[in-house]
Protein backbone atom coordinates (compact mmCIF):
# COMPACT_ATOMS: atom_id res chain seq x y z
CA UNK A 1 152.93 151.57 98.29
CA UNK A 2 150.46 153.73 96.64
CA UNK A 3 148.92 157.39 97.50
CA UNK A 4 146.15 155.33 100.01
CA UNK A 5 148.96 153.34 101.81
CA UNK A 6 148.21 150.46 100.27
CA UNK A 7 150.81 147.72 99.56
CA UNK A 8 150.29 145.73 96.25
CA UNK A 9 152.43 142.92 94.50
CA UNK A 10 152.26 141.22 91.15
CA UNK A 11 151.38 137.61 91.10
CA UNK A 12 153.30 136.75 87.58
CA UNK A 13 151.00 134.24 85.86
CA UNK A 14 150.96 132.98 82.12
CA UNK A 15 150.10 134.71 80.40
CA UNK A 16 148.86 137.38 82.29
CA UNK A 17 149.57 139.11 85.63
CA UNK A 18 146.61 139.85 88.20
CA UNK A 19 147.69 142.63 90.38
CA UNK A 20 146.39 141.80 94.32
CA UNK A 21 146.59 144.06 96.84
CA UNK A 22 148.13 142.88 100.47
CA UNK A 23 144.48 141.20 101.65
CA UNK A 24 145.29 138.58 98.32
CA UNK A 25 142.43 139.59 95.69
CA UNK A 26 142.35 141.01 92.63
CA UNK A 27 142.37 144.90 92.33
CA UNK A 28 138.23 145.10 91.26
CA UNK A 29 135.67 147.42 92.43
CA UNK A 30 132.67 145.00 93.51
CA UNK A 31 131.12 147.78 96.16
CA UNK A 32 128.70 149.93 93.57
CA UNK A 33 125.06 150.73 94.74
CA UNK A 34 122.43 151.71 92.93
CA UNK A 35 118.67 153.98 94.12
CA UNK A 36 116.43 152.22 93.24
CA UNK A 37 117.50 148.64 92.11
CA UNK A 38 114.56 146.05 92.41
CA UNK A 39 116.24 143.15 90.62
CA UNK A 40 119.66 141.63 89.79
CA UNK A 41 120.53 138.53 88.25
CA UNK A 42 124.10 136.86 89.01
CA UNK A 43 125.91 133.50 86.85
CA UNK A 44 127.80 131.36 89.03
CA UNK A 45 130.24 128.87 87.62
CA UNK A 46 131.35 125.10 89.05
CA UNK A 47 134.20 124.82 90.42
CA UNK A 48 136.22 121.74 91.13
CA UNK A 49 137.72 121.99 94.96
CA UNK A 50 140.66 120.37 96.18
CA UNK A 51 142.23 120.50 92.38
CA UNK A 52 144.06 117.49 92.71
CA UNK A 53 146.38 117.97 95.95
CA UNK A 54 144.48 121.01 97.67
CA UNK A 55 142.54 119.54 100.23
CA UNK A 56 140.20 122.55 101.19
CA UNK A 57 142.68 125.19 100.14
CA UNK A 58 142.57 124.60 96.07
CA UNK A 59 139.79 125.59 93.64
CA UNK A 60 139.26 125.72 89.60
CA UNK A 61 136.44 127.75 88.44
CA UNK A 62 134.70 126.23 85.07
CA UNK A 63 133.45 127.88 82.11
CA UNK A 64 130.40 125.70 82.44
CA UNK A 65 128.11 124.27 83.51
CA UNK A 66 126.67 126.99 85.88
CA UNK A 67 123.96 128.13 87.95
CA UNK A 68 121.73 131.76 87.42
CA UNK A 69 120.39 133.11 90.76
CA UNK A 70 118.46 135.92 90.20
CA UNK A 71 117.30 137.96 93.68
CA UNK A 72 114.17 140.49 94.07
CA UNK A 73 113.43 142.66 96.46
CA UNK A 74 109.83 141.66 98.30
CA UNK A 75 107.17 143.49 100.36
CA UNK A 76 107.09 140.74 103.29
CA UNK A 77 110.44 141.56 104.84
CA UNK A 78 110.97 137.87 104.50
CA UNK A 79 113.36 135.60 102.05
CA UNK A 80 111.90 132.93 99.98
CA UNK A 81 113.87 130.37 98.00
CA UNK A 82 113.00 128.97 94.76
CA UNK A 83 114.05 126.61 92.70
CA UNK A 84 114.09 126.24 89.09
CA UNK A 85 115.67 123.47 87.08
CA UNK A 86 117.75 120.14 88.19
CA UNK A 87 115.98 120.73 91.40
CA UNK A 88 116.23 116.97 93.00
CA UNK A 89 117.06 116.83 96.17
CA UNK A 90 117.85 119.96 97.02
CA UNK A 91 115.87 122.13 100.07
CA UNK A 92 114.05 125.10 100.10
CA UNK A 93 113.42 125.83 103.79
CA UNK A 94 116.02 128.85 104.34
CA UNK A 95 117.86 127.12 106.89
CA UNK A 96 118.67 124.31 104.85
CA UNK A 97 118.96 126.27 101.84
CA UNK A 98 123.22 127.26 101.28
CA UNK A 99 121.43 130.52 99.82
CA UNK A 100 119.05 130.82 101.91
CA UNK A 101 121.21 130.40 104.68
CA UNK A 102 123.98 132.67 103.16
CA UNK A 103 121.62 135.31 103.08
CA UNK A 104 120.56 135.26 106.66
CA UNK A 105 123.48 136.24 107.60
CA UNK A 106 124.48 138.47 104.96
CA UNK A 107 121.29 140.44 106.65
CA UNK A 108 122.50 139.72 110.56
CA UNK A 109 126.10 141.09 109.47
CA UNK A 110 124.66 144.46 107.84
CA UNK A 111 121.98 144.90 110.27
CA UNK A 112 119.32 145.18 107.05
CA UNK A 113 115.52 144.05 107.16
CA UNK A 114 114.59 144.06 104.31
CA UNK A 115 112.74 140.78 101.95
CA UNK A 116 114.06 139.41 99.38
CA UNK A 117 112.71 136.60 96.91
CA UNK A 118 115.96 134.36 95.71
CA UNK A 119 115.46 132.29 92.58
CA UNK A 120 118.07 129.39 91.77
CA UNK A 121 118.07 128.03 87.76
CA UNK A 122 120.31 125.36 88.69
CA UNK A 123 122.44 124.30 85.97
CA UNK A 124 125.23 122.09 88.04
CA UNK A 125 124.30 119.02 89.26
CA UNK A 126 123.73 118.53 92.73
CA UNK A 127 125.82 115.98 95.04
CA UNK A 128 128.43 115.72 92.85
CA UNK A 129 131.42 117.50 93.34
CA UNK A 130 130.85 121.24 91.21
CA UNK A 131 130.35 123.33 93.95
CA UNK A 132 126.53 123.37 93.31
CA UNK A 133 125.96 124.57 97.01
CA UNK A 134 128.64 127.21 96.66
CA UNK A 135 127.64 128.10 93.62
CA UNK A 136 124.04 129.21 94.95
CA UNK A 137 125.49 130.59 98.05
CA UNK A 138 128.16 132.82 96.67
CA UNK A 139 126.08 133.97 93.97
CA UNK A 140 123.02 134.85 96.06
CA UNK A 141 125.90 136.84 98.42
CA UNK A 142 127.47 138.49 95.69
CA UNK A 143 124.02 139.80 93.84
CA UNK A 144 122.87 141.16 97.89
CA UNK A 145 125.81 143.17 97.66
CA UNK A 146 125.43 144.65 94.89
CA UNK A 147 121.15 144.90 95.33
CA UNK A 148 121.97 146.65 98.76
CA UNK A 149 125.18 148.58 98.33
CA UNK A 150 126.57 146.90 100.99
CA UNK A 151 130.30 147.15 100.49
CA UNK A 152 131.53 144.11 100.72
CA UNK A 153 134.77 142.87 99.81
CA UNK A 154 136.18 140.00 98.36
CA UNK A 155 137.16 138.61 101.30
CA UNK A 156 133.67 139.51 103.26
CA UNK A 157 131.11 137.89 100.76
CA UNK A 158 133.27 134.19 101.09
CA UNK A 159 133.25 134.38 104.32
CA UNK A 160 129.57 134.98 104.19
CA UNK A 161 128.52 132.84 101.30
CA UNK A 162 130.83 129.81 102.97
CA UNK A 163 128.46 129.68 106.01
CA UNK A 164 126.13 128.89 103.91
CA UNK A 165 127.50 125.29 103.03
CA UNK A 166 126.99 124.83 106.62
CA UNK A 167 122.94 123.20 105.49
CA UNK A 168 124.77 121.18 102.51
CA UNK A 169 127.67 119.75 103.96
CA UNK A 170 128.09 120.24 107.68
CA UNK A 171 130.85 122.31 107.40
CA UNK A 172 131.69 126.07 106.42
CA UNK A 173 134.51 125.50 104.10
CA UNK A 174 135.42 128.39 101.53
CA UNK A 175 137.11 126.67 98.65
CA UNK A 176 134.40 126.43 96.36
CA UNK A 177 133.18 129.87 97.32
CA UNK A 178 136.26 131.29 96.73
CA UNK A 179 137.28 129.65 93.37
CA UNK A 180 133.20 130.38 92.17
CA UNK A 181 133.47 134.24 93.54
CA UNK A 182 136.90 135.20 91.45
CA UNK A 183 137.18 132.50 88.26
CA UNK A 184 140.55 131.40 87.72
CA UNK A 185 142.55 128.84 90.31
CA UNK A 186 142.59 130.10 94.21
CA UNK A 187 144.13 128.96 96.92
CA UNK A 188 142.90 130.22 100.29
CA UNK A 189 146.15 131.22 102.52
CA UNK A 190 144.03 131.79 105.66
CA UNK A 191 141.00 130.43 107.23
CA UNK A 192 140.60 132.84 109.98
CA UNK A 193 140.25 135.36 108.99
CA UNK A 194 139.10 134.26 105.31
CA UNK A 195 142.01 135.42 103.18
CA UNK A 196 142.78 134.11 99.39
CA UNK A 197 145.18 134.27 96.32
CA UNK A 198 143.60 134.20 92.46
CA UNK A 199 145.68 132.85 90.05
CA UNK A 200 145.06 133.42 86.67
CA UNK A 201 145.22 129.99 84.91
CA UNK A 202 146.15 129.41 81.02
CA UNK A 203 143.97 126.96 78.71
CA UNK A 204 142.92 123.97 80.39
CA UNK A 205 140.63 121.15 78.24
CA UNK A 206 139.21 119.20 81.10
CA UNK A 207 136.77 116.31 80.81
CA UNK A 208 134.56 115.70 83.63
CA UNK A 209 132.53 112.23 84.02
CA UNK A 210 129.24 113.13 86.71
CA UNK A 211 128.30 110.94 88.63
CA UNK A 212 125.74 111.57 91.45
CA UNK A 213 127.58 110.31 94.94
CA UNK A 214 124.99 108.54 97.04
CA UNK A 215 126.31 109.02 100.24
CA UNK A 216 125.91 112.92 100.89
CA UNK A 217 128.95 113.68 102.44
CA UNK A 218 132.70 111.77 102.87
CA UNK A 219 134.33 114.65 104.62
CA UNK A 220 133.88 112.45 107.72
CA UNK A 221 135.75 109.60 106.43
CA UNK A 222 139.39 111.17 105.21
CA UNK A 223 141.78 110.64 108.47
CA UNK A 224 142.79 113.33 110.41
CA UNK A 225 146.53 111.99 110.06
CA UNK A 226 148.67 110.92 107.37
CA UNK A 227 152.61 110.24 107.84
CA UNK A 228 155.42 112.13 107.71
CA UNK A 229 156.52 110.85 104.36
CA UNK A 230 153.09 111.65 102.88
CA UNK A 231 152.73 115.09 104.11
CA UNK A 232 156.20 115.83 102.59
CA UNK A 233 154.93 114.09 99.02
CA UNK A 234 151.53 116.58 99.40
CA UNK A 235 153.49 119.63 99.97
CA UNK A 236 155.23 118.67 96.56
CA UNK A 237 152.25 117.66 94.70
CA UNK A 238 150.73 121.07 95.53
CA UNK A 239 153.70 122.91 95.19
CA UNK A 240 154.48 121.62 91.54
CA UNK A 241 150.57 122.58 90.59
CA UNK A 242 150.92 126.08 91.36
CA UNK A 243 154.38 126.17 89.85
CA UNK A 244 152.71 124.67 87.02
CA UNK A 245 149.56 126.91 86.47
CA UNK A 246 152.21 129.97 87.20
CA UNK A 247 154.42 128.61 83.66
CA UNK A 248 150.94 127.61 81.85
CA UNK A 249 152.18 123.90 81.16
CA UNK A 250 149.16 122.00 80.65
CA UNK A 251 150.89 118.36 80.85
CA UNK A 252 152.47 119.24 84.26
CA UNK A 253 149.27 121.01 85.32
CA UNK A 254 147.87 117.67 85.03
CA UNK A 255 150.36 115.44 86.17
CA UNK A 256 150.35 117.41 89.34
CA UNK A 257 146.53 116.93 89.88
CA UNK A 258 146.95 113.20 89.42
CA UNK A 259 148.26 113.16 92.77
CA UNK A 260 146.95 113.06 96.29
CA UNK A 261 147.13 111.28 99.36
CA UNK A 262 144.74 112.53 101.24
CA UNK A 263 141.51 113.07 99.08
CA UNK A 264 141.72 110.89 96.43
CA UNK A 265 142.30 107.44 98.49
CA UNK A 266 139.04 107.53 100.42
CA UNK A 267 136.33 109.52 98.31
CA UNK A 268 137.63 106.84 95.22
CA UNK A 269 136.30 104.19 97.03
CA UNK A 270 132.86 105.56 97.18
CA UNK A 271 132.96 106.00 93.06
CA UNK A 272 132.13 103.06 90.91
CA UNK A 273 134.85 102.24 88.21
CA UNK A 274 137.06 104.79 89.36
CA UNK A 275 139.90 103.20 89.16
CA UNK A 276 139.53 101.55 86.15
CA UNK A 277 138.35 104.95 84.36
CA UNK A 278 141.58 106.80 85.66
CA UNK A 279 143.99 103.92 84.34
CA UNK A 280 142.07 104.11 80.59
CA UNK A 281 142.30 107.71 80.38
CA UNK A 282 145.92 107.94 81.05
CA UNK A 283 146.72 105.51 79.06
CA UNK A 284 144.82 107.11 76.08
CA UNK A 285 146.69 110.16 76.73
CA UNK A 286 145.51 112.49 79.58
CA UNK A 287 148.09 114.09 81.68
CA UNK A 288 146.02 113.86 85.10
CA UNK A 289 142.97 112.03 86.69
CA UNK A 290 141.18 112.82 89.76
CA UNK A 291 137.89 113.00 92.22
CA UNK A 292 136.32 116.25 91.58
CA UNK A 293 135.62 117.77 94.72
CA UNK A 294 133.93 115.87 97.59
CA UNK A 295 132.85 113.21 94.22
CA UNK A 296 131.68 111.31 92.64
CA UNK A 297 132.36 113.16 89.57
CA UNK A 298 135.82 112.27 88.50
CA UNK A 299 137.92 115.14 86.04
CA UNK A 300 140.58 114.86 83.64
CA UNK A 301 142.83 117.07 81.83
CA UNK A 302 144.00 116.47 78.39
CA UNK A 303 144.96 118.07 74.89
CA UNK A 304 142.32 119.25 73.49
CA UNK A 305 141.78 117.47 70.34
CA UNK A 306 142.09 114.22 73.19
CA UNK A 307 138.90 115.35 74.58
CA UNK A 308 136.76 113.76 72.86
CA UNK A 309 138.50 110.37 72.76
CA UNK A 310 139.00 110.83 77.15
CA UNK A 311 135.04 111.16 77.12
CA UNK A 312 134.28 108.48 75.39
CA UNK A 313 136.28 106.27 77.47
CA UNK A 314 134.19 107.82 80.74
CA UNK A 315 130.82 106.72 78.74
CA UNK A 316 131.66 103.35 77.71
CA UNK A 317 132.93 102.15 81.35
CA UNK A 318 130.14 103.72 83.24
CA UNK A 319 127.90 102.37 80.73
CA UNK A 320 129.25 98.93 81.10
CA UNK A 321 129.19 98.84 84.96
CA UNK A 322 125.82 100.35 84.39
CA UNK A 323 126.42 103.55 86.27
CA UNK A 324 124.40 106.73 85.36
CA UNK A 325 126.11 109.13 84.34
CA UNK A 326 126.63 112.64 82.41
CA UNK A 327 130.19 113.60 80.67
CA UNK A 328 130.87 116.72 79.41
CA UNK A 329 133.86 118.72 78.10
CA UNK A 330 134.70 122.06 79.55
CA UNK A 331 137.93 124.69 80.42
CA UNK A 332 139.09 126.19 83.04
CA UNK A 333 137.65 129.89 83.61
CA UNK A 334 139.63 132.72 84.32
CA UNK A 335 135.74 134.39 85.27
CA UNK A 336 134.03 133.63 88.32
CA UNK A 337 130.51 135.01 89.64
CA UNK A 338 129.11 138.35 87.28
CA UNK A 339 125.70 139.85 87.26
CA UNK A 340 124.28 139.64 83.89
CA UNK A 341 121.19 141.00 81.78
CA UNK A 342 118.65 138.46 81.71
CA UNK A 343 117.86 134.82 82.05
């Protein structure tokens, strides 16, 4: 216990350690302010939710691809969404907006009035399992903050920014916030309130195969029960990933995604070739296959001079079921949301 009474612990991780204080977030001073500030400009990375066996409690930030959200202050005392880029589909009515929603109530819980003009330069693809909408909505969050001087914590802006999924997907769920807002792989030990553990995760090639879902949301298809037997396998799935990303063992981190009874069974069914891309990829060599997220996108972790090989492999069977798609290679990111310099 230190000089303020607070209690912190050591989260050992490979190959680093991430000290956390009792509320479960890294030790980092997000509350500055600044007189004067007109602008800021905030990168927001993808995440991939669930991770494998972490229904709505598992996240992986990515190194890319990512949005930029920049925020201005404005005269009219009003907020104004924008958006800039890969801009199908998505809304820019404020209540329908995740950032535009997130930041109505980042102004109703700080009692501020003041207008602000929110830009997205969306670089993740929408509606397919990235954490585009949490993306937008933590970033947007995390740049009031610091635009304001609010003060926030950790803990505060997801709670915040995960409202505003509400106008994407129905629901305020926090595991792409989370995972976007600190970089590395968190797990979110309570829902109410919002609490959350980063761990810091070692080198992770991962392949990911987009693929726009066309049904906006399967959260409303994945039963509410599962046996006995099966919750028993999940806790083990999930308890060999974290065990895994703890020792930095890339072929059990990805034999531990590979598995999941409660995800992976129903949102497969709504992605073309999945099953026939997961069984060429593993046997070309990847370690672990899953859905990314809500889908359609579908991930895989491998070595990384298997990369390219595992991507080729996405191509050539989407191309041959003629299914549209994008593949790119990325890593795991130990770096989540940042302000930066410019655009």
């Amino acid at each position: 216990m230190d000089s303020h009474g607070i209690a912190w612990g050591w989260i050992k991780t490979s190959p680093h350690h991430v000290k956390c204080s009792k509320e479960g977030y890294p030790e980092e001073n997000i509350k500055r302010e600044r007189i004067d500030l007109k602008e800021v400009i905030v990168k927001a990375p993808a995440t991939i939710a669930n991770f494998g066996p972490g229904f709505d409690v598992f996240s992986l930030a990515l190194e890319e691809p990512y949005d930029i959200v920049k925020i201005r202050l404005n005269d009219k005392n009003s907020i104004n969404v924008k958006i800039v880029g890969m801009d199908e589909g998505i809304p820019i009515s404020v209540e329908n907006n995740t950032a535009g929603l997130a930041a109505t109530h980042f102004f109703e819980e700080t009692n501020l009035s003041k207008g602000v003009d929110v830009e997205i330069r969306k670089g993740i693809i929408s509606c397919a399992g990235l954490g585009t909408s949490g993306a937008s909505a933590v970033a947007c969050i995390y740049g009031l903050n610091i635009l304001f001087g609010a003060n926030l914590g950790h803990n505060d802006i997801i709670e915040i920014a995960s409202r505003g999924e509400i106008a994407s997907g129905g629901v305020a769920h926090a595991d792409n916030v989370a995972g976007c807002l600190l970089g590395g792989f968190v797990l979110i030990k309570n829902y109410r309130p919002i609490d959350v553990v980063k761990i810091e995760v070692p080198d992770v090639p991962i392949v990911i195969c987009i693929i726009k879902k066309a049904k906006r949301t399967t959260r409303g298809s994945i039963p509410d029960r599962i046996s006995l037997n099966k919750v028993k396998e999940q806790i083990s799935y999930s308890s060999s990933l974290i065990h895994a990303i703890l020792s930095g063992n890339l072929k059990d981190i990805g034999e531990a995604v590979n598995r999941d009874h409660i995800s992976e069974p129903v949102r497969s069914r709504f992605i073309p070739r999945y099953d026939d891309i997961k069984k060429k990829v593993l046997e070309a060599g990847a370690y672990g296959c899953n859905v990314s997220g809500g889908g359609s996108s579908i991930f895989a972790i491998c070595e990384e001079d298997k990369t390219g090989e595992i991507a080729e492999i996405m191509k050539n069977i989407c191309s041959q079921g003629g299914v549209e798609n994008k593949v790119i290679i990325t890593k795991a990111s130990n770096t989540g949301v940042e302000e930066i310099n410019g655009l």
